[in-house]
PDB file of N, CA and C in Angstrom:
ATOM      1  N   UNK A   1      61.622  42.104  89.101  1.00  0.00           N
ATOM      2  CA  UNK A   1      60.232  42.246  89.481  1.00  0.00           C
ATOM      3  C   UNK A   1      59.539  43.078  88.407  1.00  0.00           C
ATOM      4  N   UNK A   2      58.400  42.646  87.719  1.00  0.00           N
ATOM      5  CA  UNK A   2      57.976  42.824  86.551  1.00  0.00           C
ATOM      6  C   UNK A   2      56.043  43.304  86.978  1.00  0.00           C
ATOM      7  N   UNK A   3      55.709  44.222  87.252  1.00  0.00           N
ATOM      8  CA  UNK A   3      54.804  45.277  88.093  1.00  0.00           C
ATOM      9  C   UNK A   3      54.295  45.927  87.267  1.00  0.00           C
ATOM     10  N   UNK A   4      52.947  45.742  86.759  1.00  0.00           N
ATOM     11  CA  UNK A   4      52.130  46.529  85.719  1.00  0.00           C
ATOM     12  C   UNK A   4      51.207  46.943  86.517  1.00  0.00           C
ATOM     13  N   UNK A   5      50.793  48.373  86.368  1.00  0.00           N
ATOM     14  CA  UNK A   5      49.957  48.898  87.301  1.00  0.00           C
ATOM     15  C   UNK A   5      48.761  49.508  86.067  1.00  0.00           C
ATOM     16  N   UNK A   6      47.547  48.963  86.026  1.00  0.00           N
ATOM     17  CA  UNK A   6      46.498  49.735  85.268  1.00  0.00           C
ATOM     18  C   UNK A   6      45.382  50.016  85.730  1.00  0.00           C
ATOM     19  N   UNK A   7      45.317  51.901  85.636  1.00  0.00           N
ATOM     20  CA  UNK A   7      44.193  52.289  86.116  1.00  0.00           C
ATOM     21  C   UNK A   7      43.638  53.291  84.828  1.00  0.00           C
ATOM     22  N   UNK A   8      42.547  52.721  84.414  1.00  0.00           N
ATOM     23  CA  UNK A   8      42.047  53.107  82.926  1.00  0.00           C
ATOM     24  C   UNK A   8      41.155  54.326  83.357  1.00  0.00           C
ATOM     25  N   UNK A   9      40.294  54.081  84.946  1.00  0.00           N
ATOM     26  CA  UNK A   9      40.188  55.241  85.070  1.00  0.00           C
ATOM     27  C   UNK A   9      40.359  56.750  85.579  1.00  0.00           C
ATOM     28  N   UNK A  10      41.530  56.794  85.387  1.00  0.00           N
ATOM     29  CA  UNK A  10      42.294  57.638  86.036  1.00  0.00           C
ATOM     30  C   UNK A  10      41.976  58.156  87.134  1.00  0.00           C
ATOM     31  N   UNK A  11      42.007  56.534  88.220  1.00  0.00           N
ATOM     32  CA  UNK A  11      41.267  57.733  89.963  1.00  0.00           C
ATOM     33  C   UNK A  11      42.946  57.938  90.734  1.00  0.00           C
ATOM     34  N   UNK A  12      42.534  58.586  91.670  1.00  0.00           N
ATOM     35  CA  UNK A  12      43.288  59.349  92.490  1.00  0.00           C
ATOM     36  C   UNK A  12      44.085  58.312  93.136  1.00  0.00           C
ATOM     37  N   UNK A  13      43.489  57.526  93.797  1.00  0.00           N
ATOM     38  CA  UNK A  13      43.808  56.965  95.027  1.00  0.00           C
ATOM     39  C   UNK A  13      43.729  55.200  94.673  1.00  0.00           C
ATOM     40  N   UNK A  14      43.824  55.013  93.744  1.00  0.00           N
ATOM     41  CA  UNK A  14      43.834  53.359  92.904  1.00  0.00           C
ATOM     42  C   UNK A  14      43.562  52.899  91.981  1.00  0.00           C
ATOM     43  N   UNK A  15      44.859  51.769  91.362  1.00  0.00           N
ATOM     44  CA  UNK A  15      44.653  51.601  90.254  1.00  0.00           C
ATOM     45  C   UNK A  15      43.365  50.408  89.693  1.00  0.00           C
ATOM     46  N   UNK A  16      43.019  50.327  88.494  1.00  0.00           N
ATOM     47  CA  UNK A  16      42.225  49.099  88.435  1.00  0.00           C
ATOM     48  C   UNK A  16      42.301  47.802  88.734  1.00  0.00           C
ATOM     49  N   UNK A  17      43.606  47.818  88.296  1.00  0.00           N
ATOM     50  CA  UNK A  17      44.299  46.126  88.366  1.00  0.00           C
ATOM     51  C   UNK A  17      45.668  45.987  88.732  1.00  0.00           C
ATOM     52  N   UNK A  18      46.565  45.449  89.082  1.00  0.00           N
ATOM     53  CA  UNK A  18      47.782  45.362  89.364  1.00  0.00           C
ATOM     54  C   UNK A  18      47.932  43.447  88.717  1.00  0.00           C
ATOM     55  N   UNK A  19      49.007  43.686  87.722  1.00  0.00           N
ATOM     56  CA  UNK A  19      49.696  42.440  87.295  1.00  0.00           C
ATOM     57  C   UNK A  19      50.872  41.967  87.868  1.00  0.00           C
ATOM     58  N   UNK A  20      51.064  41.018  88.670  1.00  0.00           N
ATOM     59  CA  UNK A  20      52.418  40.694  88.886  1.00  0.00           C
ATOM     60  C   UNK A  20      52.715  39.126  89.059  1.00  0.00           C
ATOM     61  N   UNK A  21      53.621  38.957  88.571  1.00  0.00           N
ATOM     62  CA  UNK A  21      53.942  37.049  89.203  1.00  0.00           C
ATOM     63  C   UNK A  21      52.837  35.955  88.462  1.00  0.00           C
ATOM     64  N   UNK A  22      52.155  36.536  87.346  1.00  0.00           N
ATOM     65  CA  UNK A  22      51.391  35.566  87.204  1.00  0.00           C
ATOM     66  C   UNK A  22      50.319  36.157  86.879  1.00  0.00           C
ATOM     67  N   UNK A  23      49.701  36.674  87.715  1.00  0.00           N
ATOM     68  CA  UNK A  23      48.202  36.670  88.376  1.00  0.00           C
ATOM     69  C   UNK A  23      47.734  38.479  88.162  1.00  0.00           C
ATOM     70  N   UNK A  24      46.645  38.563  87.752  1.00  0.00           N
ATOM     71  CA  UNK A  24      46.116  40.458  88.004  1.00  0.00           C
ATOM     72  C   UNK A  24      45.369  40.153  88.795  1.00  0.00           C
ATOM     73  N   UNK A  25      45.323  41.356  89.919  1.00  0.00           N
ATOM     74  CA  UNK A  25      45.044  41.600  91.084  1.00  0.00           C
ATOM     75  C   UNK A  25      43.737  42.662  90.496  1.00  0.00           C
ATOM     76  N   UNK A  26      42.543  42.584  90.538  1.00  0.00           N
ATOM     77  CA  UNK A  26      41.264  43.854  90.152  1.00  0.00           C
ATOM     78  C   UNK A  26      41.007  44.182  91.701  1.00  0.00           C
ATOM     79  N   UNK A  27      41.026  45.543  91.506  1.00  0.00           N
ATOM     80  CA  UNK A  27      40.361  46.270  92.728  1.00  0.00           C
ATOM     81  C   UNK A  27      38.663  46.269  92.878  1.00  0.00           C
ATOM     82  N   UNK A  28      38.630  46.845  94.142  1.00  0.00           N
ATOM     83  CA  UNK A  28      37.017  46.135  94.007  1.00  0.00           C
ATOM     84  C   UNK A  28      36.083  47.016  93.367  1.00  0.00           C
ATOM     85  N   UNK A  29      35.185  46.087  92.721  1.00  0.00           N
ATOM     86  CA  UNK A  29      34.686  46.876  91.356  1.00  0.00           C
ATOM     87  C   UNK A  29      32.879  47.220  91.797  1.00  0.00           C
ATOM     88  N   UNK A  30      33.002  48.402  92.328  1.00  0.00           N
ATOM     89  CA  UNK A  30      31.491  48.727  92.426  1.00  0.00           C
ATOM     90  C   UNK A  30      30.591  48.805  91.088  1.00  0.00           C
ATOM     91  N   UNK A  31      28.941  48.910  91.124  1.00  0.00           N
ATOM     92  CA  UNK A  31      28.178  49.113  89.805  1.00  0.00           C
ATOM     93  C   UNK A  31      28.406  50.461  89.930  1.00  0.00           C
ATOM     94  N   UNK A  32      27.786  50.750  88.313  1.00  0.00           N
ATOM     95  CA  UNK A  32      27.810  52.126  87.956  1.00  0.00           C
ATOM     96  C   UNK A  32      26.673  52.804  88.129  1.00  0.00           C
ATOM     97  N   UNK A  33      25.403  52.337  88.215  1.00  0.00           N
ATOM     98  CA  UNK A  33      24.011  52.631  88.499  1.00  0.00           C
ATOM     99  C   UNK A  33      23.919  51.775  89.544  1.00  0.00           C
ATOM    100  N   UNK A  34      24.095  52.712  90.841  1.00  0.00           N
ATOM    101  CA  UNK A  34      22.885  52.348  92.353  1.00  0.00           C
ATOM    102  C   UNK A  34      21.477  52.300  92.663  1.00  0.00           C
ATOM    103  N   UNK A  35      21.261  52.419  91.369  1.00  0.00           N
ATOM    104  CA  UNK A  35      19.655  52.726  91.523  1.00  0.00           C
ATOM    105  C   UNK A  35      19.139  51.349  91.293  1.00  0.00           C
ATOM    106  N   UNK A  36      19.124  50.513  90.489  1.00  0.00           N
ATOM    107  CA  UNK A  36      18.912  49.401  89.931  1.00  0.00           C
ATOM    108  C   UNK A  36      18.785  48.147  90.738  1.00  0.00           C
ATOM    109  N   UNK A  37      18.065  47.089  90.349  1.00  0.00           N
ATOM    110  CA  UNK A  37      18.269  45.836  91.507  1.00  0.00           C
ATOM    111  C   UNK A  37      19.829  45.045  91.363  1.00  0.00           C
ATOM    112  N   UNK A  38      19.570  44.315  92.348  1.00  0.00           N
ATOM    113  CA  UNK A  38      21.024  43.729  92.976  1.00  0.00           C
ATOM    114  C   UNK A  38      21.100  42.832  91.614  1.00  0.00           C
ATOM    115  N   UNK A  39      20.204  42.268  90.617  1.00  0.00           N
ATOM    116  CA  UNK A  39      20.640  41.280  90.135  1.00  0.00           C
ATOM    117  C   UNK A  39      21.416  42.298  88.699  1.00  0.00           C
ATOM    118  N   UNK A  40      20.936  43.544  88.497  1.00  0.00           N
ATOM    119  CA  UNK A  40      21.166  44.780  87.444  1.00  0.00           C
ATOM    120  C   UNK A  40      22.682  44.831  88.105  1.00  0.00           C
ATOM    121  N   UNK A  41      22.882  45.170  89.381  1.00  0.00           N
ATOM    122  CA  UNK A  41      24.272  45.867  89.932  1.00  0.00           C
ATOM    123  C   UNK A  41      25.660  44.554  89.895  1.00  0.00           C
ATOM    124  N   UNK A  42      24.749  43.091  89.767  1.00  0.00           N
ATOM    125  CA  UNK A  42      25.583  41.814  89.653  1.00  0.00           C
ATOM    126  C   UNK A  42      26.370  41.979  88.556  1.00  0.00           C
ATOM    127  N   UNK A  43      25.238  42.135  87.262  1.00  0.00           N
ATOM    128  CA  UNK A  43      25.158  42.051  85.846  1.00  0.00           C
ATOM    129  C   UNK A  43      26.617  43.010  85.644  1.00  0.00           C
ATOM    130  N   UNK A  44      26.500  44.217  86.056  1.00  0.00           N
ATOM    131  CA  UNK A  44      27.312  45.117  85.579  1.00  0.00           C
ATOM    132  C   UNK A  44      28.202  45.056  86.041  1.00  0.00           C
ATOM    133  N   UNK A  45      28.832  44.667  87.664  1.00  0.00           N
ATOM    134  CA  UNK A  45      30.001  44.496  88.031  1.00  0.00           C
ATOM    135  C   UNK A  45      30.763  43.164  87.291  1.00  0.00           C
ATOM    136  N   UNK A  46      30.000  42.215  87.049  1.00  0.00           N
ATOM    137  CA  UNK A  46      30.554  41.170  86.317  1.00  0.00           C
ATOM    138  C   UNK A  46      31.562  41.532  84.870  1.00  0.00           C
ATOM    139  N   UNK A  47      30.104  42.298  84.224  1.00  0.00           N
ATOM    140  CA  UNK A  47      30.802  42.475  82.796  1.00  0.00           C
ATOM    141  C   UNK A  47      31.760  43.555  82.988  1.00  0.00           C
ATOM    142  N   UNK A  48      32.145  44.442  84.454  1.00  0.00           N
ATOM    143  CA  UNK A  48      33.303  45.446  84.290  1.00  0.00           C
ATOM    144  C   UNK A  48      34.665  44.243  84.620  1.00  0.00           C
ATOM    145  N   UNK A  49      34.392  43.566  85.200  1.00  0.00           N
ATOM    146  CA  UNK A  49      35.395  42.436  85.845  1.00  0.00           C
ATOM    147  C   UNK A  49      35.443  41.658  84.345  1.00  0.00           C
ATOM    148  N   UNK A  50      35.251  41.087  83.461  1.00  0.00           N
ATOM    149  CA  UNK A  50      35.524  40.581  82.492  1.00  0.00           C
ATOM    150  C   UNK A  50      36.097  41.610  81.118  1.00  0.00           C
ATOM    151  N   UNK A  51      35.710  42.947  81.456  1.00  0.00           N
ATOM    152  CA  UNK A  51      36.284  43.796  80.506  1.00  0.00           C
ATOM    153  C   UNK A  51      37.759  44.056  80.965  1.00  0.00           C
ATOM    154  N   UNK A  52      38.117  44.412  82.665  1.00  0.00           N
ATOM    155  CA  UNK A  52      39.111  44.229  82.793  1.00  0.00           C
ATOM    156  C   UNK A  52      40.152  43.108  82.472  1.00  0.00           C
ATOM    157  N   UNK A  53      39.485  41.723  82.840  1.00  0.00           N
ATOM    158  CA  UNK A  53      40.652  40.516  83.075  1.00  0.00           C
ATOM    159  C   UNK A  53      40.687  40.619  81.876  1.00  0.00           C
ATOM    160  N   UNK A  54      40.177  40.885  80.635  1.00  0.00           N
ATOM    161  CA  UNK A  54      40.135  40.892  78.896  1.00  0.00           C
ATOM    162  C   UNK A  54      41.543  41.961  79.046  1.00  0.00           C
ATOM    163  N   UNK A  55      41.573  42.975  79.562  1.00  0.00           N
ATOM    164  CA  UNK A  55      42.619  44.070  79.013  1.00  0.00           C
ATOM    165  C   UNK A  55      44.019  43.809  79.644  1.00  0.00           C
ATOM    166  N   UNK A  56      43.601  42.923  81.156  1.00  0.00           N
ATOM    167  CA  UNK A  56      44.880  42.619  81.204  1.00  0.00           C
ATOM    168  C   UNK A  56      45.504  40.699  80.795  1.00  0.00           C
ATOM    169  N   UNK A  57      44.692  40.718  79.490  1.00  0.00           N
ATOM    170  CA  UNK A  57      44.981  39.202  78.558  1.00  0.00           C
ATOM    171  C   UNK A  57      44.576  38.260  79.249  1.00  0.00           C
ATOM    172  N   UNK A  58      43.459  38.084  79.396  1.00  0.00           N
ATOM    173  CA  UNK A  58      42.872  36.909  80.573  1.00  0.00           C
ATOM    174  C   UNK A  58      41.656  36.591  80.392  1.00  0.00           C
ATOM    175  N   UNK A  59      40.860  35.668  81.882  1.00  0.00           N
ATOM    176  CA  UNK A  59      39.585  35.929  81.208  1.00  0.00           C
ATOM    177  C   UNK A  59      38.689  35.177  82.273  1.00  0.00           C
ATOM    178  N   UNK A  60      37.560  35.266  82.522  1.00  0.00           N
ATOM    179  CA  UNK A  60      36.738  34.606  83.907  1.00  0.00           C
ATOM    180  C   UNK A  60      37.410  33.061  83.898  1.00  0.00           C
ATOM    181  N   UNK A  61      37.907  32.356  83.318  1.00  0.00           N
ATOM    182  CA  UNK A  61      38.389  30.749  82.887  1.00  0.00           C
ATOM    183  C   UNK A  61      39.310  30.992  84.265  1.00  0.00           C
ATOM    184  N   UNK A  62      40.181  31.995  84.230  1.00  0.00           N
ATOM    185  CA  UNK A  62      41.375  31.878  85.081  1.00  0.00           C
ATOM    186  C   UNK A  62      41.062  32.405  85.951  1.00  0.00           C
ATOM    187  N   UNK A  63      40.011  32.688  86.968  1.00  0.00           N
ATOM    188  CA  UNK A  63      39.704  33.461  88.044  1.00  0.00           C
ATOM    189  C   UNK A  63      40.291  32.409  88.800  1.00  0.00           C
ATOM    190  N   UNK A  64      41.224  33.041  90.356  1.00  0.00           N
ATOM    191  CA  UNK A  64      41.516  31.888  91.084  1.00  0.00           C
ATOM    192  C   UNK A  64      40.530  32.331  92.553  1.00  0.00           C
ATOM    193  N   UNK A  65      40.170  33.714  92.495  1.00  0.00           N
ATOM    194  CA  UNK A  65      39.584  33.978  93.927  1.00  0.00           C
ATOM    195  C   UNK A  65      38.846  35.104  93.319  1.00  0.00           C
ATOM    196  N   UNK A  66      37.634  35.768  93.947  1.00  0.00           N
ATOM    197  CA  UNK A  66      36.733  36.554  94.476  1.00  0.00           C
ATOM    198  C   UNK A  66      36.249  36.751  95.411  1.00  0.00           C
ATOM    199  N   UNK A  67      36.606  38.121  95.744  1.00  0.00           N
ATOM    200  CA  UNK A  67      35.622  38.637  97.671  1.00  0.00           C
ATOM    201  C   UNK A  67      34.534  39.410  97.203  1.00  0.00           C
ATOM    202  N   UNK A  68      33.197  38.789  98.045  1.00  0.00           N
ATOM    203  CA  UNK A  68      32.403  39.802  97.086  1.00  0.00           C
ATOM    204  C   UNK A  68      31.504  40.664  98.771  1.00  0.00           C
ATOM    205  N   UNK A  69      31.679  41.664  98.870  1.00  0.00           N
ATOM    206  CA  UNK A  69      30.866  42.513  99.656  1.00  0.00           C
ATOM    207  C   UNK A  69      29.633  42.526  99.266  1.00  0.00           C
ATOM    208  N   UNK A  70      28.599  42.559  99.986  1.00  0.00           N
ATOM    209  CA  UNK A  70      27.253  42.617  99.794  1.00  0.00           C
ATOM    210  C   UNK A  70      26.404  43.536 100.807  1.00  0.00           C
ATOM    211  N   UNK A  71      25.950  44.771 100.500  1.00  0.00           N
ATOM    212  CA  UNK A  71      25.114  45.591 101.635  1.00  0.00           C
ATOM    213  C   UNK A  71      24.298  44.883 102.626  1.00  0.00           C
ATOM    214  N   UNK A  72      23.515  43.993 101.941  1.00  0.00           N
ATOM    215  CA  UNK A  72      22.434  43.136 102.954  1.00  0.00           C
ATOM    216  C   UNK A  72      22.497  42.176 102.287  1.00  0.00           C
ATOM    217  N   UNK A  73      23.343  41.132 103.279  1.00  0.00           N
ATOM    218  CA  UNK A  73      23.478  39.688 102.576  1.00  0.00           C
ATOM    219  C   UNK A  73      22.078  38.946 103.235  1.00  0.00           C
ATOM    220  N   UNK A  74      21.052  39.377 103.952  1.00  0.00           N
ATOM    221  CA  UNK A  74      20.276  38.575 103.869  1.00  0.00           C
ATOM    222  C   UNK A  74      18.741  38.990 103.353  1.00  0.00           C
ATOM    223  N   UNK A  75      18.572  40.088 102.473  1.00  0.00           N
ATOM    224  CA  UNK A  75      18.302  40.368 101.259  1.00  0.00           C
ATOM    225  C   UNK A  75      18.780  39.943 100.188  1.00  0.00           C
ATOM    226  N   UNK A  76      20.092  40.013  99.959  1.00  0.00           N
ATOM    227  CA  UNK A  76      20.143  40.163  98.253  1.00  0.00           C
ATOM    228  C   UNK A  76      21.459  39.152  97.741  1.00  0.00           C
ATOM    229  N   UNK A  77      21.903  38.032  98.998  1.00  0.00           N
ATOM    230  CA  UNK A  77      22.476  37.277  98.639  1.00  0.00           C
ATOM    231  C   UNK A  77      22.151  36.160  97.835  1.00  0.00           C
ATOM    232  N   UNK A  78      20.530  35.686  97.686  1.00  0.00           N
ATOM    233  CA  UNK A  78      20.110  34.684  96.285  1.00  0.00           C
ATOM    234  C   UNK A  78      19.784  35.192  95.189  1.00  0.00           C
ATOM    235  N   UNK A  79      19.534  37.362  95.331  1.00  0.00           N
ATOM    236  CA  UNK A  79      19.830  37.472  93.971  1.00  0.00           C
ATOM    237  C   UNK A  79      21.007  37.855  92.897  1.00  0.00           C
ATOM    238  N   UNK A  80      22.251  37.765  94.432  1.00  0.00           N
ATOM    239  CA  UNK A  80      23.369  37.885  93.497  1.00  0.00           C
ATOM    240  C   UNK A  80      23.950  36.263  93.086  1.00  0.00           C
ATOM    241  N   UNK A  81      23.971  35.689  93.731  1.00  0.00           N
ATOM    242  CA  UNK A  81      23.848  34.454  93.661  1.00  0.00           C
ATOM    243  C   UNK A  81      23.295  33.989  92.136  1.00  0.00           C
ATOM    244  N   UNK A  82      22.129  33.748  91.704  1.00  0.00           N
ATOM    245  CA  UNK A  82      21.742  33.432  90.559  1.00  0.00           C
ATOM    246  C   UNK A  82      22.299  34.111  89.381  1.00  0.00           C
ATOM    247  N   UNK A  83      22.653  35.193  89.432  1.00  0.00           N
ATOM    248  CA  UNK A  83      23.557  35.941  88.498  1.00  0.00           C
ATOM    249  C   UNK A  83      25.287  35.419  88.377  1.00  0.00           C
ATOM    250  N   UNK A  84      25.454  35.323  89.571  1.00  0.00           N
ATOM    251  CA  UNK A  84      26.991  34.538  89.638  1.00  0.00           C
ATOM    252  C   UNK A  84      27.016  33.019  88.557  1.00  0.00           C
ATOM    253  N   UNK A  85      26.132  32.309  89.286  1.00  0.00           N
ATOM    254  CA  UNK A  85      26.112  31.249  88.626  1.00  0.00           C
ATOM    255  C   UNK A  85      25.933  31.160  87.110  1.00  0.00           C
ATOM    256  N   UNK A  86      25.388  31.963  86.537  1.00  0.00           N
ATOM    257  CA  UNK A  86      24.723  32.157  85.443  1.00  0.00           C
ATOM    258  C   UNK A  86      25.864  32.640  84.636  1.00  0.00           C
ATOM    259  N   UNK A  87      26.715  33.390  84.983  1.00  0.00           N
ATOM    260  CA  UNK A  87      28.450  34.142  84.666  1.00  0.00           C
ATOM    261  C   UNK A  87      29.466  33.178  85.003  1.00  0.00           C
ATOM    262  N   UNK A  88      29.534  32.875  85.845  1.00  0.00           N
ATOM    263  CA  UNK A  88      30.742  31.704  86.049  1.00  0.00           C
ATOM    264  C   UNK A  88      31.540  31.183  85.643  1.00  0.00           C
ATOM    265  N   UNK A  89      32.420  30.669  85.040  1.00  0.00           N
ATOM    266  CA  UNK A  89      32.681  29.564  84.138  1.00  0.00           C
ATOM    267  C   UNK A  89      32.702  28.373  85.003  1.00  0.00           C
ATOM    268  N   UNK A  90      31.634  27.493  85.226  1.00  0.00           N
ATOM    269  CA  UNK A  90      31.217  26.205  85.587  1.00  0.00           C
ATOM    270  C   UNK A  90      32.494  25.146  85.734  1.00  0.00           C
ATOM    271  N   UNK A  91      33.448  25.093  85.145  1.00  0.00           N
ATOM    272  CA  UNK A  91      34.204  24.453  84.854  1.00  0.00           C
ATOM    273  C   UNK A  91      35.197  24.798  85.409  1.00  0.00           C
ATOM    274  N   UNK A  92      35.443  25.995  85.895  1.00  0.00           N
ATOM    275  CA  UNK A  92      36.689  26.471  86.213  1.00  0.00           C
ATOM    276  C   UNK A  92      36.390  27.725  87.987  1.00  0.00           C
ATOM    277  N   UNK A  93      35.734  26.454  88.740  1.00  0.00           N
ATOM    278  CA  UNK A  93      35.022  27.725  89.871  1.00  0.00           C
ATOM    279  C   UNK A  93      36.430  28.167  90.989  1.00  0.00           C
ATOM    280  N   UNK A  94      36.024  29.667  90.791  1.00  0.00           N
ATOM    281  CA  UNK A  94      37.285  30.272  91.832  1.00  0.00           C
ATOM    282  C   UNK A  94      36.832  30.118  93.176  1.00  0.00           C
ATOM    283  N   UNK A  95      37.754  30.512  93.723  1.00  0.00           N
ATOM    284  CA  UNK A  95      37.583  30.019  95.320  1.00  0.00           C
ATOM    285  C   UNK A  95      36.739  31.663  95.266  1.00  0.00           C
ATOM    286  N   UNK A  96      35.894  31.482  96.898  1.00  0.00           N
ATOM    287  CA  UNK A  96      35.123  32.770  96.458  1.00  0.00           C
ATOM    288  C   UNK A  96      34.211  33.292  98.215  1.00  0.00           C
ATOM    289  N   UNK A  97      35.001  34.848  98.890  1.00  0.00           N
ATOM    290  CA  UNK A  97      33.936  34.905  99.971  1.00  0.00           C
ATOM    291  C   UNK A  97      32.890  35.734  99.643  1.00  0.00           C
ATOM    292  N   UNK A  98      32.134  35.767 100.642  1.00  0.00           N
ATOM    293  CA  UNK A  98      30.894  36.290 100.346  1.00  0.00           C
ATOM    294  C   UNK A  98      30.363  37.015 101.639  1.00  0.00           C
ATOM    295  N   UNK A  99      30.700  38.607 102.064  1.00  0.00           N
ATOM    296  CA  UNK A  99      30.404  38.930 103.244  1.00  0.00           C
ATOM    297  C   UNK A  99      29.385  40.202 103.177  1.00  0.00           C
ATOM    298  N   UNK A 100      28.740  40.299 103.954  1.00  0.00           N
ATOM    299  CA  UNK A 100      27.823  42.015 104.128  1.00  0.00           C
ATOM    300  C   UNK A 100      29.268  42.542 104.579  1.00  0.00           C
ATOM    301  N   UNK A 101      28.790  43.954 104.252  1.00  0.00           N
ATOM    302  CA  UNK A 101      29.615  45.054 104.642  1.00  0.00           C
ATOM    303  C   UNK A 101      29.155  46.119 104.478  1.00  0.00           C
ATOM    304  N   UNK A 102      29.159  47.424 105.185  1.00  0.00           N
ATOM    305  CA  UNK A 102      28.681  48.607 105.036  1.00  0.00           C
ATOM    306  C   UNK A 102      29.613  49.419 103.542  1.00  0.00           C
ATOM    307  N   UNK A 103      29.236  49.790 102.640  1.00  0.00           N
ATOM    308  CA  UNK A 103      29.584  49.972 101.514  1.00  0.00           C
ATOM    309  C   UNK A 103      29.883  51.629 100.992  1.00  0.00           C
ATOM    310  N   UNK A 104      30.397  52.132 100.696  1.00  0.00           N
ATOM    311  CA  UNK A 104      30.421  53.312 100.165  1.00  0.00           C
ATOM    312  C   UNK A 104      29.570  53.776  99.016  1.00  0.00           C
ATOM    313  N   UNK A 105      28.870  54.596  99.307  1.00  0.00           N
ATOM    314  CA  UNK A 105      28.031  55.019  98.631  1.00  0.00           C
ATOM    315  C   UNK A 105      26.709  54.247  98.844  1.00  0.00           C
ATOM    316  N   UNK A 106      25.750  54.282  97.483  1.00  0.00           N
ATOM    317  CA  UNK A 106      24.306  53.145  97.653  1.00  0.00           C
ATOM    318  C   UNK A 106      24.095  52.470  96.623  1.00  0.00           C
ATOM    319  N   UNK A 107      25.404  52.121  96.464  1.00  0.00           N
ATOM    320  CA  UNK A 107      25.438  50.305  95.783  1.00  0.00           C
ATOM    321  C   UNK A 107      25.128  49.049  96.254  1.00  0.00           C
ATOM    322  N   UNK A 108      25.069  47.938  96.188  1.00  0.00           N
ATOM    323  CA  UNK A 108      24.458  46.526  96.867  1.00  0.00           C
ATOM    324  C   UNK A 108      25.736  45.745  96.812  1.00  0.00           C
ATOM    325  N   UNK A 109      26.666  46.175  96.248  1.00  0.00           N
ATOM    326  CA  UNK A 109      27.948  44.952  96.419  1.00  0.00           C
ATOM    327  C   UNK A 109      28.986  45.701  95.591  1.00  0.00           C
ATOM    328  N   UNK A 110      30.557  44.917  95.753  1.00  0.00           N
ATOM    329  CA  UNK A 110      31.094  45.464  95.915  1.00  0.00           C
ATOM    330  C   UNK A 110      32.266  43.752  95.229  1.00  0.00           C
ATOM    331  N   UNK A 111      32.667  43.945  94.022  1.00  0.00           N
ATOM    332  CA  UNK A 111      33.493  42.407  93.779  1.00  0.00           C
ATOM    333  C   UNK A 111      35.140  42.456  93.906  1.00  0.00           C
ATOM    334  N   UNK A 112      36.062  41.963  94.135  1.00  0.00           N
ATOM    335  CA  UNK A 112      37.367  42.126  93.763  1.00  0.00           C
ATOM    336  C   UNK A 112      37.699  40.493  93.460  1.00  0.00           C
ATOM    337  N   UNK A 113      38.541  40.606  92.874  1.00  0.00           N
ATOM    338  CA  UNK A 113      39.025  39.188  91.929  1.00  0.00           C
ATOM    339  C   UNK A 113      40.540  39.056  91.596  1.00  0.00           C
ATOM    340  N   UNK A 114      41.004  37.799  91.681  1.00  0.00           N
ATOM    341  CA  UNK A 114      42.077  37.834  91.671  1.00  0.00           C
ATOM    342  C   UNK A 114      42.434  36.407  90.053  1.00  0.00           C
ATOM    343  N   UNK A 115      43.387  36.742  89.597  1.00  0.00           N
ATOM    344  CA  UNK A 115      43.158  35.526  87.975  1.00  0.00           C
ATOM    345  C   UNK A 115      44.386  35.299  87.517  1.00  0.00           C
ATOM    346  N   UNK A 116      44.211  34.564  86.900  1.00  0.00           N
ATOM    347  CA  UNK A 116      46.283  34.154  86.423  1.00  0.00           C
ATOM    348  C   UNK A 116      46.129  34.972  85.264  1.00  0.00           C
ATOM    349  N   UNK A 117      47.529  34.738  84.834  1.00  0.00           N
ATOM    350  CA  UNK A 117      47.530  35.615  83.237  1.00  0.00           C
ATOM    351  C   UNK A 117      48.489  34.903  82.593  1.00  0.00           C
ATOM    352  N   UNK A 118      48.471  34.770  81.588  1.00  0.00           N
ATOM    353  CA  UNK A 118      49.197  34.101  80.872  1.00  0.00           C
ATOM    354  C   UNK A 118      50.974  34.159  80.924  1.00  0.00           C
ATOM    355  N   UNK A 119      51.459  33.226  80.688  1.00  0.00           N
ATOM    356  CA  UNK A 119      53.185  33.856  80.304  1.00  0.00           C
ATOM    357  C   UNK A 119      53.104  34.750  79.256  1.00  0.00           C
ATOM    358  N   UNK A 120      54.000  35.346  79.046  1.00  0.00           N
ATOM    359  CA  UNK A 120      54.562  36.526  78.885  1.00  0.00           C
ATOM    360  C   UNK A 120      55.424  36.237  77.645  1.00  0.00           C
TER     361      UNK A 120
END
């Protein structure tokens, strides 16, 4: 059993990503500025989710799943929406839920993703 555990930012209580069997596992990736609109907080969780699947040798192509939390999905689910689509890789769509949830802190969403990784 071959178990890579990376947490780049050294939190307490979880790592960033977990590699195993294939596939990295990203924990769920809040924005870094709450202040900003949902389509700003899309933008940035995206490009932290592509900086990760990049570090652990991968890349949005191989996404196989995403759960994405949303504070008020009936606010700000068409403007995360248009940002998704716009990021995507069109060609290669992961399976993907999409739920409100009460959120930590005062962010608008909340992504986790799951992606193959290459052999080894």
């Amino acid at each position: 059993m071959n178990i890579q555990r990376i947490n780049t930012r050294n939190l307490p209580h979880r790592g960033d990503s977990v590699t195993w069997n294939g596939c990295v596992h990203l924990s769920g990736i809040m924005p870094s500025d709450e202040t900003v609109s949902i389509a700003e907080q899309t933008a940035d969780v995206l490009r932290e989710i592509e900086a990760q699947l990049a570090n652990a040798g991968t890349s949005k192509a191989a996404l196989i799943s995403a759960t994405v939390w949303l504070a008020d999905l009936d606010r700000d689910f068409e403007g995360f929406n248009a940002v998704w689509r716009g990021w995507v890789d069109r060609d290669n769509l992961p399976a993907r839920a999409c739920v409100q949830a009460k959120l930590h802190g005062k962010g608008l969403l909340e992504i986790a993703a799951i992606a193959a990784t290459p052999p080894v």
